[in-house]
Protein backbone atom coordinates (compact mmCIF):
# COMPACT_ATOMS: atom_id res chain seq x y z
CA UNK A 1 -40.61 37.02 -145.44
CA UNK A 2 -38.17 35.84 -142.87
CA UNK A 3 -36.19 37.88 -140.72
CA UNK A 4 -32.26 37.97 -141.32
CA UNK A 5 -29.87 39.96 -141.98
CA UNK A 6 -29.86 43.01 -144.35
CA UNK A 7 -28.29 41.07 -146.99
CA UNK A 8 -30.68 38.73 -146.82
CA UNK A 9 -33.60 40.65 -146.74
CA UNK A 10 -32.51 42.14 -149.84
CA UNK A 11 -31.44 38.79 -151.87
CA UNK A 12 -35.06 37.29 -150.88
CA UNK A 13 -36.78 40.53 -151.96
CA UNK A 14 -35.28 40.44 -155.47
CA UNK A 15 -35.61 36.20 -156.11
CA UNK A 16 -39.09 37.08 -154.60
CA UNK A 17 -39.50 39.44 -157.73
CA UNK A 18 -37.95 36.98 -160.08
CA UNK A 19 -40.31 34.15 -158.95
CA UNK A 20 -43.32 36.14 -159.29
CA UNK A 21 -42.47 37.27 -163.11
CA UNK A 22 -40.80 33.96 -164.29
CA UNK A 23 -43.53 31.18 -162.85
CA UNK A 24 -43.70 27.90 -161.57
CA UNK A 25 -41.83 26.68 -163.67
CA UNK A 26 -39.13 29.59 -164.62
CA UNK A 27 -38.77 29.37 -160.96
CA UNK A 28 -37.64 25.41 -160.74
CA UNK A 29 -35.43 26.08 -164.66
CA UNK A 30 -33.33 28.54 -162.31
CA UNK A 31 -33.24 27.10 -159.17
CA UNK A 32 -34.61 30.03 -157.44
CA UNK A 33 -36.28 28.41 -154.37
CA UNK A 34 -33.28 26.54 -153.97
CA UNK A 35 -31.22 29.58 -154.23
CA UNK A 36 -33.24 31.22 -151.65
CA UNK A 37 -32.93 28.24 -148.95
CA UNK A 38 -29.18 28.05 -149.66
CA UNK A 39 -28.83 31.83 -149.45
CA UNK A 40 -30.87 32.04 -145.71
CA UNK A 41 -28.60 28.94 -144.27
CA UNK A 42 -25.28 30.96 -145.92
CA UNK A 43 -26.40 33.96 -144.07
CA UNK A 44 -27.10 31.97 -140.67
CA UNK A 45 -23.46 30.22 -141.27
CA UNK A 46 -21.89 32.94 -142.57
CA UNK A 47 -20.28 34.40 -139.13
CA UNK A 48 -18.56 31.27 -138.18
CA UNK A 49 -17.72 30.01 -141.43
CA UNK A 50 -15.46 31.99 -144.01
CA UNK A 51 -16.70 29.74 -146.86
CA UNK A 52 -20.15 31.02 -146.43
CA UNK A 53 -19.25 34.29 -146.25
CA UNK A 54 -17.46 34.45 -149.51
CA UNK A 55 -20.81 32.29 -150.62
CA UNK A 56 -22.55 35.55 -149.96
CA UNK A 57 -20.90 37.41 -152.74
CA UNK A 58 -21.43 34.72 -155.21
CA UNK A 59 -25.26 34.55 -153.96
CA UNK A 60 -25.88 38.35 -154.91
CA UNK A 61 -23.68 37.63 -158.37
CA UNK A 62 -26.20 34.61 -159.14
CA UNK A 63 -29.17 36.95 -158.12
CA UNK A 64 -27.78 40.04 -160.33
CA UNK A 65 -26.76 38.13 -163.50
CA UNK A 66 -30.44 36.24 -163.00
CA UNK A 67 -32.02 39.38 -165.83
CA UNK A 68 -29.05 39.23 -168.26
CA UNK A 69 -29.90 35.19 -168.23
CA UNK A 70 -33.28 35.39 -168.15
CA UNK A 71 -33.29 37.91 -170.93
CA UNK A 72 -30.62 35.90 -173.46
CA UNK A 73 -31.02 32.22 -172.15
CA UNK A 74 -27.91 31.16 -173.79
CA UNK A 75 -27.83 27.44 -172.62
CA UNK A 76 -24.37 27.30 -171.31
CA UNK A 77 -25.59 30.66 -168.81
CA UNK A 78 -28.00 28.10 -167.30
CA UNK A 79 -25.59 25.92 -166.95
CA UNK A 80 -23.02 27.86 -165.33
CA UNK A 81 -26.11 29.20 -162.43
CA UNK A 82 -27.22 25.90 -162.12
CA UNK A 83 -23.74 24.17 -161.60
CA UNK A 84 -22.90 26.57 -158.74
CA UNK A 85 -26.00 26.83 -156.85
CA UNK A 86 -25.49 23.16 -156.90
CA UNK A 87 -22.14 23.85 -155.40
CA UNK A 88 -23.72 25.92 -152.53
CA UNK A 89 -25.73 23.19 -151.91
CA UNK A 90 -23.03 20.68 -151.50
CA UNK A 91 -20.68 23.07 -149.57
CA UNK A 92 -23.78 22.83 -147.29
CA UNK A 93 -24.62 19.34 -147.36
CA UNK A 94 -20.92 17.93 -146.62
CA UNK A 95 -19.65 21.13 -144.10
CA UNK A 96 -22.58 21.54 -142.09
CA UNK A 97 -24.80 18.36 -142.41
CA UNK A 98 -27.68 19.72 -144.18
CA UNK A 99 -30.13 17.65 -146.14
CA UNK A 100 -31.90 18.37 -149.06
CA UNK A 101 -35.72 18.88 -149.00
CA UNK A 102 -37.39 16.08 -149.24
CA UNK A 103 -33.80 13.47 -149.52
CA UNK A 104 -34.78 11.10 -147.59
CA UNK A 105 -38.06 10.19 -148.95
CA UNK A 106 -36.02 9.60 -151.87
CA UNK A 107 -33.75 7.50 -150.39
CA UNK A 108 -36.68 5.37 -148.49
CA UNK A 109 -38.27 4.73 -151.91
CA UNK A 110 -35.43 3.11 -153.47
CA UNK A 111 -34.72 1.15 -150.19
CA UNK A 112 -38.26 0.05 -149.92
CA UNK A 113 -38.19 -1.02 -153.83
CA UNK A 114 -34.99 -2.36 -152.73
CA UNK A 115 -36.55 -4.50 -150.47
CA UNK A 116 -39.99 -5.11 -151.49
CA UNK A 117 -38.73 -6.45 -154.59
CA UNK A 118 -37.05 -8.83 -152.36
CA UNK A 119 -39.83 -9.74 -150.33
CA UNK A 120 -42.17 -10.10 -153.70
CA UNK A 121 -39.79 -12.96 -154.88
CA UNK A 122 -40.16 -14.57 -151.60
CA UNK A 123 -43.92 -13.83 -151.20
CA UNK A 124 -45.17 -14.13 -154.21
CA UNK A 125 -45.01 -17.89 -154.87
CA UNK A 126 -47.14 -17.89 -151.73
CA UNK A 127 -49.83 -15.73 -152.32
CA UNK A 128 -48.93 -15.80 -156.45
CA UNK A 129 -48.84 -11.97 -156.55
CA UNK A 130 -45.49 -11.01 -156.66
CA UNK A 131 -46.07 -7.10 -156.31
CA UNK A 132 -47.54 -7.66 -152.89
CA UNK A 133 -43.59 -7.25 -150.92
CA UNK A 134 -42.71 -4.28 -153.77
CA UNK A 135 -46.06 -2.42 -152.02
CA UNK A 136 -45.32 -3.43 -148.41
CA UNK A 137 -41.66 -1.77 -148.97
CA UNK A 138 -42.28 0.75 -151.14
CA UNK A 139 -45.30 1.62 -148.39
CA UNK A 140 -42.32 1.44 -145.48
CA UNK A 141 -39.52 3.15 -147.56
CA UNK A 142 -42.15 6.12 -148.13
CA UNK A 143 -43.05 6.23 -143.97
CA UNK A 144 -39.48 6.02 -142.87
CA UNK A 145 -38.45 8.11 -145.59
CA UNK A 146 -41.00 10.98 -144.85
CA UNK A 147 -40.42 10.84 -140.78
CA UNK A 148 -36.89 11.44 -141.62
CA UNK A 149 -37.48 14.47 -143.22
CA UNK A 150 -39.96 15.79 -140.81
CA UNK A 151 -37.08 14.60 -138.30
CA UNK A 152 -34.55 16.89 -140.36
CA UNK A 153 -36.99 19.72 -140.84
CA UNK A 154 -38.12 19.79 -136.65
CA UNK A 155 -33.71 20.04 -136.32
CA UNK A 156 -33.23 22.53 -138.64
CA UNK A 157 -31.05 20.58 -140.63
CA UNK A 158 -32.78 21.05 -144.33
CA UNK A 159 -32.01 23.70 -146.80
C-alpha cells in the first residue's frame, strides 16, 4: 500500500477488502480500482483544491454504501456509484489535467485506423492488399499511443 494520508490509508484498506471478496470482475462492475486511483489523486489535490476536499467525503460515502450495494444490487444503486465515480474522474481530468489509464492508446488506435484506412485505399491498388496501410497505422496509432501513456504515467499525470 501507498503512503498518504490517514484518510487514505483507511479508504484503500477497505476497497482493498472489497476487491479481495468481490473478484476480478466484481471489482471492474464497481469501479473499485478506479475509485482507488481517483481517491489517492483527491487526497494529493485535496489541500489546494476545495473541490477535492469535499470529493473526500463523497469518496468514503461511495466506499461505505459499497456493502448495502453489494448486498441488494438494485440496478439503479450501480448506477448512481458508477455515475459519480465517473464524475470524480472528470472533475480530475478537466481541473487538473489528468488522463485516464491507458487513454491514449485508445485514442492512437482510432487515429491509426483513421489513417491506415486511408493509406489502404491508396496502397492497396498497388500492392492489391488493401489492409496493408490499416496495419501500418493501426501498428503507429498503437506506438504513439502507448509512449503517450508511458509519457503521462513518468509525469504523474494518470489516475
Amino acid at each position: 500500500m501507498e503512503v498518504g494520508s490517514q484518510w487514505y490509508n483507511r479508504i484503500a484498506t477497505e476497497i482493498a477488502q472489497y476487491q479481495t471478496s468481490l473478484g476480478k470482475n466484481g471489482t471492474k462492475k464497481y469501479k473499485l480500482d478506479v475509485l482507488l486511483r481517483a481517491a489517492k489523486r483527491v487526497d494529493e489535490f485535496s489541500q489546494t483544491c476545495s473541490e477535492c476536499e469535499t470529493s473526500k467525503q463523497e469518496i468514503t460515502g461511495l466506499v461505505q454504501e459499497l456493502s448495502m450495494l453489494i448486498q441488494m444490487p438494485a440496478r439503479d444503486g450501480l448506477k448512481k456509484h458508477v455515475k459519480a465515480v465517473n464524475k470524480l474522474v472528470e472533475h480530475l481530468k478537466k481541473v487538473h489535467k489528468l488522463v485516464a489509464k491507458g487513454q491514449y492508446l485508445g485514442m492512437g488506435i482510432g487515429i491509426g485506423l483513421a489513417i491506415g484506412g486511408g493509406l489502404g485505399a491508396a496502397l492497396g491498388s498497388m500492392f492489391d492488399n488493401s489492409a496493408i496501410g490499416t496495419g501500418i497505422g493501426l501498428a503507429i496509432g498503437v506506438a504513439i499511443g502507448m509512449y503517450l501513456d508511458k509519457k503521462a504515467e513518468r509525469e504523474g499525470k494518470t489516475i
